[in-house]
C-alpha atoms as a PDB file:
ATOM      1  CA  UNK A   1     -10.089  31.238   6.935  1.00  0.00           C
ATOM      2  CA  UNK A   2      -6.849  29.807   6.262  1.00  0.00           C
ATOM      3  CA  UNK A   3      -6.437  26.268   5.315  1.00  0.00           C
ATOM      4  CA  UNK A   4      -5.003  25.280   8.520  1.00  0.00           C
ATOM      5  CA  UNK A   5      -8.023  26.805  10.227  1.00  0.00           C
ATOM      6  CA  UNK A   6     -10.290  25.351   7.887  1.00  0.00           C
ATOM      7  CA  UNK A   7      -8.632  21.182   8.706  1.00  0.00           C
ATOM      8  CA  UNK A   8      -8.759  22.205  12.390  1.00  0.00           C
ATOM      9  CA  UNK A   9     -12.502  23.057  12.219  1.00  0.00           C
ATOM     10  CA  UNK A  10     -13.469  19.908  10.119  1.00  0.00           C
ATOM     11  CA  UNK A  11     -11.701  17.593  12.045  1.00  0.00           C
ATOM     12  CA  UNK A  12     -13.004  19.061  15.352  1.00  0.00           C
ATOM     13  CA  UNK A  13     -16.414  18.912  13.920  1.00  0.00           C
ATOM     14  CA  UNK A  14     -16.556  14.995  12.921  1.00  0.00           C
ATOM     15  CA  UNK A  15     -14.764  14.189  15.765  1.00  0.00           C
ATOM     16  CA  UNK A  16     -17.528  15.709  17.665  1.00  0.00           C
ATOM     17  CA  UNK A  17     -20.265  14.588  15.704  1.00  0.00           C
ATOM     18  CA  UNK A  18     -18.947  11.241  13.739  1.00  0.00           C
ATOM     19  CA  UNK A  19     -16.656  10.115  16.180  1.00  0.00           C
ATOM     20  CA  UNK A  20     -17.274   6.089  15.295  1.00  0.00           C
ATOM     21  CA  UNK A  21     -17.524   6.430  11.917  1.00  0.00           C
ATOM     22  CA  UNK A  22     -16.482   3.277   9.786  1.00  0.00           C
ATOM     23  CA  UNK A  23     -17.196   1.688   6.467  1.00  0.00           C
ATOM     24  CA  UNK A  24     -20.745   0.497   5.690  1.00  0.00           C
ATOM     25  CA  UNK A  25     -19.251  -2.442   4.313  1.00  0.00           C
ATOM     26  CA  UNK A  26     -20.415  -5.738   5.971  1.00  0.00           C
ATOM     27  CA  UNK A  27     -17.369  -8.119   6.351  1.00  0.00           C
ATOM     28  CA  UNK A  28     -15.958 -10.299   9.171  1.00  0.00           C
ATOM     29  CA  UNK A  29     -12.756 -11.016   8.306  1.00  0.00           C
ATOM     30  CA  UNK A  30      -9.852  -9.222   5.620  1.00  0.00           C
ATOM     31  CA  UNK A  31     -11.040 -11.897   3.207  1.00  0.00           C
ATOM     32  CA  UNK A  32     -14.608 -10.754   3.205  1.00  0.00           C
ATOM     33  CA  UNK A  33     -13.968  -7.126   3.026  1.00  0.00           C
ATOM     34  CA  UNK A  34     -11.513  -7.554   0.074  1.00  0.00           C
ATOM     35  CA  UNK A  35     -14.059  -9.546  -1.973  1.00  0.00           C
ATOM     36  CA  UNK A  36     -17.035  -6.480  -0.850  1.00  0.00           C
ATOM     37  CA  UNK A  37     -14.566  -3.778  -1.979  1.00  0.00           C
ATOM     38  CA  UNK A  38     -13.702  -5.393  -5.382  1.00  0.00           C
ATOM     39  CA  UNK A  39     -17.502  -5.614  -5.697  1.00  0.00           C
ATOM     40  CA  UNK A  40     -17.961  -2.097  -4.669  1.00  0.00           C
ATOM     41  CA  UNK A  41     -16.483   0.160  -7.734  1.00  0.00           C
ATOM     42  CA  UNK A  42     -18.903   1.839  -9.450  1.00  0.00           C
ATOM     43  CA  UNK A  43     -21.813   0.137  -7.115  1.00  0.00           C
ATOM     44  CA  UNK A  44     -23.841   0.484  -3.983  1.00  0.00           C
ATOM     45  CA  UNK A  45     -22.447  -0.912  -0.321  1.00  0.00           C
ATOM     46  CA  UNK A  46     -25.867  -1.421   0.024  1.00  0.00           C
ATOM     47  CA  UNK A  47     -26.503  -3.874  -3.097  1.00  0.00           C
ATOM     48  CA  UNK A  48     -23.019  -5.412  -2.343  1.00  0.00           C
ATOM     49  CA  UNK A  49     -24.138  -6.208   1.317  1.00  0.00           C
ATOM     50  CA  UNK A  50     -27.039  -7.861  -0.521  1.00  0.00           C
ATOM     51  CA  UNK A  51     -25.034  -9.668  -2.349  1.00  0.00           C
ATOM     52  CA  UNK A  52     -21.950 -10.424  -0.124  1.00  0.00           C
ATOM     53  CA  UNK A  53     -23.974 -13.437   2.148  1.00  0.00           C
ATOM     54  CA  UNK A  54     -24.181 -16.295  -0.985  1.00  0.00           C
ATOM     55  CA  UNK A  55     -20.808 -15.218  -1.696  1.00  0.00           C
ATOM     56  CA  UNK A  56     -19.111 -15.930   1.646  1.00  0.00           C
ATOM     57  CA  UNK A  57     -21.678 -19.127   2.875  1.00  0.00           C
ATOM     58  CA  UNK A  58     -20.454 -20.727  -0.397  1.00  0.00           C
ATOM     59  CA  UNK A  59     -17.097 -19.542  -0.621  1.00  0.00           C
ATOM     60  CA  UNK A  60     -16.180 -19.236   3.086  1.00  0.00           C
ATOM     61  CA  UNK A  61     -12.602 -18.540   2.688  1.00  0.00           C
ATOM     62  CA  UNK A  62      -9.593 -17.575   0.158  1.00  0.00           C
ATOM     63  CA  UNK A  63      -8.718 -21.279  -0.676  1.00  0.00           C
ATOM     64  CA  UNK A  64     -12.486 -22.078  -1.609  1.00  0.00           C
ATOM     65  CA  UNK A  65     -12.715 -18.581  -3.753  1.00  0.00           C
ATOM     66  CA  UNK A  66      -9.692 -19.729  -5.264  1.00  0.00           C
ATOM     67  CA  UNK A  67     -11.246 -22.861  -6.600  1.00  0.00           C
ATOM     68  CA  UNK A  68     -14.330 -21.361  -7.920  1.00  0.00           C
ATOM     69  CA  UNK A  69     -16.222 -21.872 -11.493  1.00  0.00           C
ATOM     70  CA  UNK A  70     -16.947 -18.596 -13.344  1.00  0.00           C
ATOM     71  CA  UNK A  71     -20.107 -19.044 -14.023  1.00  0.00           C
ATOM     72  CA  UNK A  72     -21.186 -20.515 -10.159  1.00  0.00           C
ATOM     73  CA  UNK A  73     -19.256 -17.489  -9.112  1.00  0.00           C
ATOM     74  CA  UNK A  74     -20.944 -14.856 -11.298  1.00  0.00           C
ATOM     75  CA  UNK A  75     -24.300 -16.310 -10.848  1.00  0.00           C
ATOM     76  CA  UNK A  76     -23.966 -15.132  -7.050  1.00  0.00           C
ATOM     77  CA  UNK A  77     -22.408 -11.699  -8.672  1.00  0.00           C
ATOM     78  CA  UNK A  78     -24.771 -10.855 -11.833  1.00  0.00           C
ATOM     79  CA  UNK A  79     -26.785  -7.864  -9.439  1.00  0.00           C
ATOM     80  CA  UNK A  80     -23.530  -6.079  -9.518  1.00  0.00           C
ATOM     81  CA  UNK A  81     -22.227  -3.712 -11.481  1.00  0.00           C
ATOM     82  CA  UNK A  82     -19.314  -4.733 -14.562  1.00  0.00           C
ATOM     83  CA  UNK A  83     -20.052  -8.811 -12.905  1.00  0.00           C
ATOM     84  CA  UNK A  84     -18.071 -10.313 -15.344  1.00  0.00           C
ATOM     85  CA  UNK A  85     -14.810  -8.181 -15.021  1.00  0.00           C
ATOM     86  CA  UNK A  86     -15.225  -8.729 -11.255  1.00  0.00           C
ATOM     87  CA  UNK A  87     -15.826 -12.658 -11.640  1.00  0.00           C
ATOM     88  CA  UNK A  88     -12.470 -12.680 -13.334  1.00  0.00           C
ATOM     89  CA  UNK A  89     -11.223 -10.505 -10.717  1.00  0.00           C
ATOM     90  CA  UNK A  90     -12.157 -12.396  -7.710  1.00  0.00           C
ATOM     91  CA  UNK A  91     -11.263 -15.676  -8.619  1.00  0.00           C
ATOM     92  CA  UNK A  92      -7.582 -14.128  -9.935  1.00  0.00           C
ATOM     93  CA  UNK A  93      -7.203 -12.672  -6.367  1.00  0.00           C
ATOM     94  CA  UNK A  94      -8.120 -15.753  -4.585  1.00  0.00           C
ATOM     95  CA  UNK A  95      -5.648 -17.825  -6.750  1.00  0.00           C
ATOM     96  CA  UNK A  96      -2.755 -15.139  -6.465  1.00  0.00           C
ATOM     97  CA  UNK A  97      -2.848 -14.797  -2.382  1.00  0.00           C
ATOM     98  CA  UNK A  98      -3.096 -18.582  -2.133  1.00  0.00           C
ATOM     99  CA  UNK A  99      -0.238 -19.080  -4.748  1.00  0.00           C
ATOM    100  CA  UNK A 100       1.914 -16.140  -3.396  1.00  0.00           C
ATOM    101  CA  UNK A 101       0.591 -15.370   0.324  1.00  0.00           C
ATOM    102  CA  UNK A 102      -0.257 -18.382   1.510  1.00  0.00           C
ATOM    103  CA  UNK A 103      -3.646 -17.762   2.031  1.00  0.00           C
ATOM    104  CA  UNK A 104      -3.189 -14.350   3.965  1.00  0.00           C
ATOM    105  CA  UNK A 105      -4.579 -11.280   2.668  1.00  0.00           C
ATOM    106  CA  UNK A 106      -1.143  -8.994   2.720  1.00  0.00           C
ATOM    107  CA  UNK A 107      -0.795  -5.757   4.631  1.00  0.00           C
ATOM    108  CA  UNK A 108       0.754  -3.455   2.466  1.00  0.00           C
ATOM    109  CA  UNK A 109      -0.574  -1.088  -0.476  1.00  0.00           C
ATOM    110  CA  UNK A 110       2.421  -2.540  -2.812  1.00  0.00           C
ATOM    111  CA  UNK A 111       1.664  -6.100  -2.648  1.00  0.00           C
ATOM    112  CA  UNK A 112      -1.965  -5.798  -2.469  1.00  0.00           C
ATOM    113  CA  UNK A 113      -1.690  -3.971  -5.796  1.00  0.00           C
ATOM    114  CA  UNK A 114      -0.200  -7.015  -7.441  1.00  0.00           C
ATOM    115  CA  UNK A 115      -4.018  -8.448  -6.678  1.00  0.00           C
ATOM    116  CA  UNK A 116      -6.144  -8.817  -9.682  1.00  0.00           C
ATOM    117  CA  UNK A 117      -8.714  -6.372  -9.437  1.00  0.00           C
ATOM    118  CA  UNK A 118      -6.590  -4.113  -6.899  1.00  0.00           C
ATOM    119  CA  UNK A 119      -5.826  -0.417  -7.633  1.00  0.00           C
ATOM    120  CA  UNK A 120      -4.556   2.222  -5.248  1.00  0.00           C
ATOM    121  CA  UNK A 121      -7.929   2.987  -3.479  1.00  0.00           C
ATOM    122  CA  UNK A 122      -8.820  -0.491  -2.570  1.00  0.00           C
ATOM    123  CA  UNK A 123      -5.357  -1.357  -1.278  1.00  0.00           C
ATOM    124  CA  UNK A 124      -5.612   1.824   0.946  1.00  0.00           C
ATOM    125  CA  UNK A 125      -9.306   0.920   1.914  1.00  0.00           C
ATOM    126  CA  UNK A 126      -8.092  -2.985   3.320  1.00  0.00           C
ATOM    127  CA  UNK A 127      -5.223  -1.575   4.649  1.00  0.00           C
ATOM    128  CA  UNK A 128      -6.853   1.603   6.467  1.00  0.00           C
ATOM    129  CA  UNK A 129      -9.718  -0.444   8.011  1.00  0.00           C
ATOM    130  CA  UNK A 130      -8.206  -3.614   8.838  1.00  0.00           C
ATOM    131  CA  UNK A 131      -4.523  -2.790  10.212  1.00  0.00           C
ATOM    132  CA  UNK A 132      -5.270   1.514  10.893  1.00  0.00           C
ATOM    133  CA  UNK A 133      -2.451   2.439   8.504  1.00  0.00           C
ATOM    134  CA  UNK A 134      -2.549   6.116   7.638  1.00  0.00           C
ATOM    135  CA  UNK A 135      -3.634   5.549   4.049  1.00  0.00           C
ATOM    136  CA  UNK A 136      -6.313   7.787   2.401  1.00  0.00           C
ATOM    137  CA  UNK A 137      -8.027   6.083  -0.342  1.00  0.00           C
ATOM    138  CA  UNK A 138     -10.137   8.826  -2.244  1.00  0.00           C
ATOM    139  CA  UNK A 139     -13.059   7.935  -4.475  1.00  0.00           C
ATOM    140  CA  UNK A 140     -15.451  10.268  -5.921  1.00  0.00           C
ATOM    141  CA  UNK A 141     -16.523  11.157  -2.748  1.00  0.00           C
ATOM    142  CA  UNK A 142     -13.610  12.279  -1.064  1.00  0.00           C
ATOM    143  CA  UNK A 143     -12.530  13.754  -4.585  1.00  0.00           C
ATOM    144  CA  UNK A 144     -15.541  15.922  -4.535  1.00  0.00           C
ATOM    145  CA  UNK A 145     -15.899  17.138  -0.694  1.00  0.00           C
ATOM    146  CA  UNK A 146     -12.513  17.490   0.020  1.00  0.00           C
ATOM    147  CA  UNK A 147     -12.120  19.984  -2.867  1.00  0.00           C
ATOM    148  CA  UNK A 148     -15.441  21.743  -2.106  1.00  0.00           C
ATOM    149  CA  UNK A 149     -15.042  22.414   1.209  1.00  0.00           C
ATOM    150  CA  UNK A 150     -11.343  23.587   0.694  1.00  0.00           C
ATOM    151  CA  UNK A 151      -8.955  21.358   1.940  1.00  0.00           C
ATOM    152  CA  UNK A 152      -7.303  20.951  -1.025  1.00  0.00           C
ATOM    153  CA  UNK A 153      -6.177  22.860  -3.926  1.00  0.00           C
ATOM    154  CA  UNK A 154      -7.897  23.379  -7.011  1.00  0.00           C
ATOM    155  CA  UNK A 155      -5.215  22.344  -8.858  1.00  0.00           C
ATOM    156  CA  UNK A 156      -5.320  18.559  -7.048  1.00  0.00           C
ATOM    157  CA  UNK A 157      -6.470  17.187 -10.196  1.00  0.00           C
ATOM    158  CA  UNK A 158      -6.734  13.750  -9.564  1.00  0.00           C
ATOM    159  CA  UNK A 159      -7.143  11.600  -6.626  1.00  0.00           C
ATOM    160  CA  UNK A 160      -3.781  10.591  -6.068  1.00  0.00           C
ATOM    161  CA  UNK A 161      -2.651  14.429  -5.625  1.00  0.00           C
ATOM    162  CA  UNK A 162      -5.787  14.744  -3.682  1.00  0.00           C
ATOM    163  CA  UNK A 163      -4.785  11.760  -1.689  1.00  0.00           C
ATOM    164  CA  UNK A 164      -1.232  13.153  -0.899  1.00  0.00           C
ATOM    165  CA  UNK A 165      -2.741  16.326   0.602  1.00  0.00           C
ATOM    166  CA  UNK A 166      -5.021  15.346   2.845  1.00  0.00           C
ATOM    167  CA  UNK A 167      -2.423  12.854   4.339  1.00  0.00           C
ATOM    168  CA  UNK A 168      -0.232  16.142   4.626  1.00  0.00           C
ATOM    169  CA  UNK A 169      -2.338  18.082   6.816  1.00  0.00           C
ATOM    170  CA  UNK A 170      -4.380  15.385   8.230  1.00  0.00           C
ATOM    171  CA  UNK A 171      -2.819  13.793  11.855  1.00  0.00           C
ATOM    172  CA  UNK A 172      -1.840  10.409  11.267  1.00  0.00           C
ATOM    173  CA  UNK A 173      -3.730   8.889  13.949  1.00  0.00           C
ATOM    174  CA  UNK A 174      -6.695  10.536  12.033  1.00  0.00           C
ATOM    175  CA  UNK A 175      -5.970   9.685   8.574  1.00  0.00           C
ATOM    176  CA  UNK A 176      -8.036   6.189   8.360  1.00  0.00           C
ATOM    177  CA  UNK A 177     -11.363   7.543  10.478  1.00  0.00           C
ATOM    178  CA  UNK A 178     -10.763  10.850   8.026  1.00  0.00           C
ATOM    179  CA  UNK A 179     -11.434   8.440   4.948  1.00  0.00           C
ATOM    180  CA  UNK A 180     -15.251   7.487   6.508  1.00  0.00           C
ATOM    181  CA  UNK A 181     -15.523  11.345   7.385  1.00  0.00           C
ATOM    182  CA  UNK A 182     -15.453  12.362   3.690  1.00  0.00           C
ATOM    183  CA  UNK A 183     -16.917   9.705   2.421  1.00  0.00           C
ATOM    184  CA  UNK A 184     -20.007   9.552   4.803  1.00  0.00           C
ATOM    185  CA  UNK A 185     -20.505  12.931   3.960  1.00  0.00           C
ATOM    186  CA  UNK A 186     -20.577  13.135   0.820  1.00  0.00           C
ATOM    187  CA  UNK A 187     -23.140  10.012   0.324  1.00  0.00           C
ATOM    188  CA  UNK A 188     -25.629  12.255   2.171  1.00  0.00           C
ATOM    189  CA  UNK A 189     -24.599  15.769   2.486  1.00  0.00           C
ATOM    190  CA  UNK A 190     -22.142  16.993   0.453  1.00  0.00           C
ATOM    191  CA  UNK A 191     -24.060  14.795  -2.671  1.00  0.00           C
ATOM    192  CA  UNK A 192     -22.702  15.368  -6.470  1.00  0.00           C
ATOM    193  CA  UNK A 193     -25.825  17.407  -7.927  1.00  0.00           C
ATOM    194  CA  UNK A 194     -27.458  19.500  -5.011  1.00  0.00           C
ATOM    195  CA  UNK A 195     -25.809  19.319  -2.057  1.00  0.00           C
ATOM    196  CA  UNK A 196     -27.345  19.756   1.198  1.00  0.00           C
ATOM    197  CA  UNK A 197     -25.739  22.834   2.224  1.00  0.00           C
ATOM    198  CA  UNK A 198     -28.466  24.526   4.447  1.00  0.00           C
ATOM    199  CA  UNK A 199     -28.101  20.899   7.124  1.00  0.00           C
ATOM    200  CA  UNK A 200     -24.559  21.073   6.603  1.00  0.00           C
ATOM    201  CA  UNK A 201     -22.319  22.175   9.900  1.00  0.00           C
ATOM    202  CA  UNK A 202     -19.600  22.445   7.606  1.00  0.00           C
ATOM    203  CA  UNK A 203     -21.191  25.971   6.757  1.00  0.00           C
ATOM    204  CA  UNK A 204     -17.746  28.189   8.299  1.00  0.00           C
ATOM    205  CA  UNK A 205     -15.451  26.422   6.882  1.00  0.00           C
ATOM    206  CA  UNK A 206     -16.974  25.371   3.575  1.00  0.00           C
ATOM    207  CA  UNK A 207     -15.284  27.509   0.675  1.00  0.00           C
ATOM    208  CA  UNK A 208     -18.366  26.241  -1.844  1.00  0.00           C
ATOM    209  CA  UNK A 209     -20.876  27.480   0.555  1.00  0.00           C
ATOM    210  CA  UNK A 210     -19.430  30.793   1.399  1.00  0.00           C
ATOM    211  CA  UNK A 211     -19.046  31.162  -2.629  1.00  0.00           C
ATOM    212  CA  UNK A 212     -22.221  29.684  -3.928  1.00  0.00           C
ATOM    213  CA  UNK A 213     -25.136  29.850  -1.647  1.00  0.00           C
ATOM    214  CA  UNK A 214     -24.500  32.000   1.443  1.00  0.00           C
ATOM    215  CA  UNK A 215     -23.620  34.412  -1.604  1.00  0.00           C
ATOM    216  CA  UNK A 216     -26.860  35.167  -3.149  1.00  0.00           C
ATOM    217  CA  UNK A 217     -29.503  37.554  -2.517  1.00  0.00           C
END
């Protein structure tokens, strides 16, 4: 299968069978999903949805995040994963988009960037989700399924050469719902240690499966 073949059949098949996906993240606004994305590296949506209620009914808004204490702030955080980097984190973003955004969460990867607490991969997250930009942010998730299953080379060594080719042979209209595809699937199929290969309809197109399991005797 070539590797146009193989993006035709994987997009065809989510499409088909994941057509709504979206981020488990629970937010209501670009405020509250920035905040639950900072809070997500290296931890659970599921223990930052937890955790993202006391947050918001306390600090319902940019301007009151801006003006929070550390320690009220990491009180509300100290579940989380690395809380007092991402203490300092939050309450440096809140300060910077009031100071230099006037409150408004910006729109674009570069300026979100300049956000304490910001890299590449949440910038392309708040910018994929909220305003459907074709931006592919690639965690270890998408790192890991995207090169099993083929779509990329083996010599994408790192997420941001990952990142550029996906967004190459994805269709832009595709490339934000393509972010939940891989990532959705690789939280419960395509897992890091034993993937679930055998309840996978990836099976065709998947170059791991064709050289690891459907393989052996």
């Amino acid at each position: 299968m070539t590797r146009k073949e193989r993006y035709r059949f994987v997009i065809d098949y989510f499409q088909q069978h994941a057509p709504e996906a979206a981020t488990e993240l629970m937010y209501d606004t670009p405020y509250e999903l920035l905040v639950a994305v900072i809070l997500s590296a290296q931890c659970t949506d599921k223990r930052v949805n937890l955790t993202t209620p006391s947050i918001f009914k306390k600090y319902p808004d940019i301007k009151s995040l801006s003006k929070a204490g550390f320690e009220d702030l990491f009180q509300l955080i100290k579940s989380i994963s690395y809380p007092n980097n991402k203490t300092k984190h939050l309450i440096g973003m809140a300060q910077k988009v009031v100071e230099d955004f006037d409150c408004e969460i910006p729109m674009t990867v570069e300026e979100l960037m300049k956000l304490p607490g910001v890299g590449r991969k949440t910038a392309n997250v708040i910018t994929s989700v909220i305003d459907r930009q074709p931006n592919m942010a690639v965690d270890t998730h998408v790192f890991r399924v995207s090169k099993r299953i083929g779509l990329v080379s083996s010599s994408a060594s790192t997420p941001l050469a990952v990142e550029r080719e996906l967004i190459k042979n994805i269709p832009e209209s595709l490339i934000h719902k393509a972010h939940h595809w891989l990532i959705l699937h690789g939280r419960y199929v395509c897992v890091a240690r034993k993937p679930h290969c055998h309840q996978c309809g990836l099976q065709p197109a998947c170059r791991y499966f064709h050289k690891y399991i459907s393989a052996k005797p």
